[in-house]
Protein backbone atom coordinates (compact mmCIF):
# COMPACT_ATOMS: atom_id res chain seq x y z
CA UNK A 1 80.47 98.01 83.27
CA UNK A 2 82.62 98.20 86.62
CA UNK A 3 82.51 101.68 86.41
CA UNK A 4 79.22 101.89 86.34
CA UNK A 5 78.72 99.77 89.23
CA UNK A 6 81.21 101.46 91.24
CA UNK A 7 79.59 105.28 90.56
CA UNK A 8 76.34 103.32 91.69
CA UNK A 9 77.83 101.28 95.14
CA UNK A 10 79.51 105.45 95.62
CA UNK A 11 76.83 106.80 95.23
CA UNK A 12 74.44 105.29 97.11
CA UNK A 13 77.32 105.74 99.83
CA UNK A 14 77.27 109.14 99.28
CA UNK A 15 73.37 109.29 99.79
CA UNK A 16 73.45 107.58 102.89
CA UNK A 17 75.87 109.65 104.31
CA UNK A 18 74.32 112.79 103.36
CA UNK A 19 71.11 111.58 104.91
CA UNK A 20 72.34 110.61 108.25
CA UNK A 21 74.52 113.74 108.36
CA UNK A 22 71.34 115.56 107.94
CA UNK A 23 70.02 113.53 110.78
CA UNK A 24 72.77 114.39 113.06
CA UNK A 25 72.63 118.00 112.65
CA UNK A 26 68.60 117.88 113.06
CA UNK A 27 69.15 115.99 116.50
CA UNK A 28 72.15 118.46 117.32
CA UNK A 29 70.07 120.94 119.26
CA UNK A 30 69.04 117.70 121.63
CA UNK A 31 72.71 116.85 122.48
CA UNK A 32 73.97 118.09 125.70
CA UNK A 33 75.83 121.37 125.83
CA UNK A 34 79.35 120.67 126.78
CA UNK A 35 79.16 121.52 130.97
CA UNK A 36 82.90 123.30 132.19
CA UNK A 37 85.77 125.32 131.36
CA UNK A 38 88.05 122.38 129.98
CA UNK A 39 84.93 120.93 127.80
CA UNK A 40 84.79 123.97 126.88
CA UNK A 41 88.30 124.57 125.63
CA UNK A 42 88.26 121.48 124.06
CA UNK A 43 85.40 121.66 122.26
CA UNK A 44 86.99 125.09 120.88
CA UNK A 45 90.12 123.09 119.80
CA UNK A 46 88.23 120.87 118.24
CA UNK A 47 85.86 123.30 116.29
CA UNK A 48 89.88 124.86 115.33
CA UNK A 49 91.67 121.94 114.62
CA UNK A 50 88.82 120.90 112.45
CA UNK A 51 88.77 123.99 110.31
CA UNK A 52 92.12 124.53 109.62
CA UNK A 53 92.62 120.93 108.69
CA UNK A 54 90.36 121.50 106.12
CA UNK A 55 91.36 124.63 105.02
CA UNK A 56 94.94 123.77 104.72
CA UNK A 57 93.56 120.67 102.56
CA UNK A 58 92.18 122.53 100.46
CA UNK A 59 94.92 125.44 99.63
CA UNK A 60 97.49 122.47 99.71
CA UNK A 61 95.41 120.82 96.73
CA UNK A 62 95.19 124.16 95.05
CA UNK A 63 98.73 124.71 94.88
CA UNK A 64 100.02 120.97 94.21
CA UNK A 65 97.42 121.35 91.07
CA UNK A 66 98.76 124.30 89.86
CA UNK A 67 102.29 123.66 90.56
CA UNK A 68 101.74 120.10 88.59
CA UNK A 69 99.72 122.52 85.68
CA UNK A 70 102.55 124.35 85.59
CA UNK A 71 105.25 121.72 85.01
CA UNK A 72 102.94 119.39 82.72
CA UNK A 73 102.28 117.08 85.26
CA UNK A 74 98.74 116.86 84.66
CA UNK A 75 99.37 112.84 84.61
CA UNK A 76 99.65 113.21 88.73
CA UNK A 77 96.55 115.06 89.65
CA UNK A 78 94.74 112.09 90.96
CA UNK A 79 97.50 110.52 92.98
CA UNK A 80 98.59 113.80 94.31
CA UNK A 81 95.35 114.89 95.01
CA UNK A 82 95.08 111.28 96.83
CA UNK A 83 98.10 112.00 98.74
CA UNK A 84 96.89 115.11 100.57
CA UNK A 85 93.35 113.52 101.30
CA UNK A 86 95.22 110.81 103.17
CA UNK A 87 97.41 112.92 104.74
CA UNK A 88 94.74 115.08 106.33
CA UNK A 89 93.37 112.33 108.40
CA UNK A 90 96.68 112.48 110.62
CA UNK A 91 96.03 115.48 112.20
CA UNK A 92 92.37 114.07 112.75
CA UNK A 93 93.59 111.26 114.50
CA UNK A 94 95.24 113.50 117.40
CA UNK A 95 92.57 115.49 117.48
CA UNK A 96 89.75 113.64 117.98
CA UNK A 97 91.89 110.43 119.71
CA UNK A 98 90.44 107.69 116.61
CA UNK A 99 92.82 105.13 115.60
CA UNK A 100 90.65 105.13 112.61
CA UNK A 101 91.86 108.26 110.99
CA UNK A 102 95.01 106.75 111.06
CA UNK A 103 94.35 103.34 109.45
CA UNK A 104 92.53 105.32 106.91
CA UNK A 105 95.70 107.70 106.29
CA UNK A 106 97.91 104.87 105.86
CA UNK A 107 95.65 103.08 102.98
CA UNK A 108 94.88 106.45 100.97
CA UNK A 109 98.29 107.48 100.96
CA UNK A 110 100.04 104.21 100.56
CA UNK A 111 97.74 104.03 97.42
CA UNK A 112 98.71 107.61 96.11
CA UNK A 113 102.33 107.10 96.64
CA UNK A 114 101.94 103.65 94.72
CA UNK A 115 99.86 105.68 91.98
CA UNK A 116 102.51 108.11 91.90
CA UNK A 117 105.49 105.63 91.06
CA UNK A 118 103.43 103.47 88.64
CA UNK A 119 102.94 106.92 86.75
CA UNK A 120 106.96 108.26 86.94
CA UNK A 121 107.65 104.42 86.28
CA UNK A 122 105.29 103.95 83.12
CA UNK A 123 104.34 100.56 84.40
CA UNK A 124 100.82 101.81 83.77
CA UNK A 125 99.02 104.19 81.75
CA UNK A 126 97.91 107.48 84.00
CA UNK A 127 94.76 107.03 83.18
CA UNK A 128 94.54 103.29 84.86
CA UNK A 129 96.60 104.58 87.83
CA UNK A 130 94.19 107.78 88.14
CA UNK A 131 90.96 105.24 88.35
CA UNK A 132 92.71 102.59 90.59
CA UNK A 133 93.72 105.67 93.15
CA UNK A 134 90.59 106.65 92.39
CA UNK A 135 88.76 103.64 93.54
CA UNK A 136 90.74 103.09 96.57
CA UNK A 137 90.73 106.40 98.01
CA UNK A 138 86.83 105.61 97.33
CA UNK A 139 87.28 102.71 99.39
CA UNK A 140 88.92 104.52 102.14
CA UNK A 141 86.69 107.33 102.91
CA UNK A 142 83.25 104.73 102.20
CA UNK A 143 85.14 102.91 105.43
CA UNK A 144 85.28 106.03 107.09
CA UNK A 145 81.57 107.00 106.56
CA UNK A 146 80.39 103.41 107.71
CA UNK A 147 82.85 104.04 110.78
CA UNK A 148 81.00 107.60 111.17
CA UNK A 149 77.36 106.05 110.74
CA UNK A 150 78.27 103.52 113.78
CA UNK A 151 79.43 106.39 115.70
CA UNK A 152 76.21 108.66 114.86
CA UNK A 153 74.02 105.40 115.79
CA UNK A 154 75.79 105.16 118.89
CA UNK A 155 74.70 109.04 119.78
CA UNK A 156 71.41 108.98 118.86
CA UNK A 157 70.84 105.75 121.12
CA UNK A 158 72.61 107.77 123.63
CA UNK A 159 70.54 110.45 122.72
CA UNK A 160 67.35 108.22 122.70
CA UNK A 161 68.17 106.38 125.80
CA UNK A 162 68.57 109.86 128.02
CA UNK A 163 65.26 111.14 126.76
CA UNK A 164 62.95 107.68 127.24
CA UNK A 165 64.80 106.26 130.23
CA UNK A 166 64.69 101.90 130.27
CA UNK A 167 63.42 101.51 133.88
CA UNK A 168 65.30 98.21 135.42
CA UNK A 169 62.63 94.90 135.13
CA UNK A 170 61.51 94.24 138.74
């Protein structure tokens, strides 16, 4: 029955994020173009940084899998998988200057390196460990889309705000 109420509270997480990421990248074409050379360059770093991040993610995930598959450590997939998710905030927080990226790093991957010892320790079945990493690297990145939605909120006022100017009362 927790399951099932987790894959709900998730998913409706999910949803919401998918539908105000939507909205954000409708409203995109209203945002201001960045205006000089070093907005510019940043903005180019940025778009970089970004990609490569999650490019790296993902071949790094590909080849911890296989490299577990390989050795029969199929009972690690979930913390390992864990581990790199968290570790891919760090070069987030640098490059876009958000403490948050780092908080959220430290949970996910303190979580996958406890998974990871509770599996090579046998404390607890892999399975258990694989749904309690699970669930917490849930956690994590559900803290990191609520932090996003604040931030998106806080644009689109922007936004709003420069488009329908609040004259001062008299």
């Amino acid at each position: 029955m927790l399951g099932v109420a987790l894959i709900v509270i998730f998913g409706a997480f999910a949803v919401i994020f998918v539908i105000n990421g939507v909205q954000l990248f409708r409203s995109a074409a209203q945002l201001p173009l960045p205006a000089g050379a070093e907005s510019q360059r940043r903005g180019r770093a940025l778009r970089v940084g970004f990609g490569v991040t999650f490019a790296s993610e993902g071949v790094v995930i590909a080849v911890v899998c296989a490299l577990l598959a390989i050795n029969g450590g199929y009972a690690y997939f979930a913390p390992a998988i864990a581990l790199v998710v968290g570790l891919h905030f760090i070069p987030f927080g640098f490059l876009f200057r958000r403490r948050i990226d780092f908080y959220i790093a430290a949970w996910v991957v303190l979580w996958a390196i406890a998974g990871i010892w509770l599996i090579a320790s046998q404390i607890l079945a892999a399975p258990l460990v694989a749904s309690l990493v699970g669930v917490a690297t849930a956690c994590g990145t559900a803290a990191y889309g609520i932090y996003m939605l604040r931030v998106k909120r806080a644009i689109m006022a922007a936004l709003d705000e420069s488009v329908h100017p609040v004259s001062p009362a008299n």
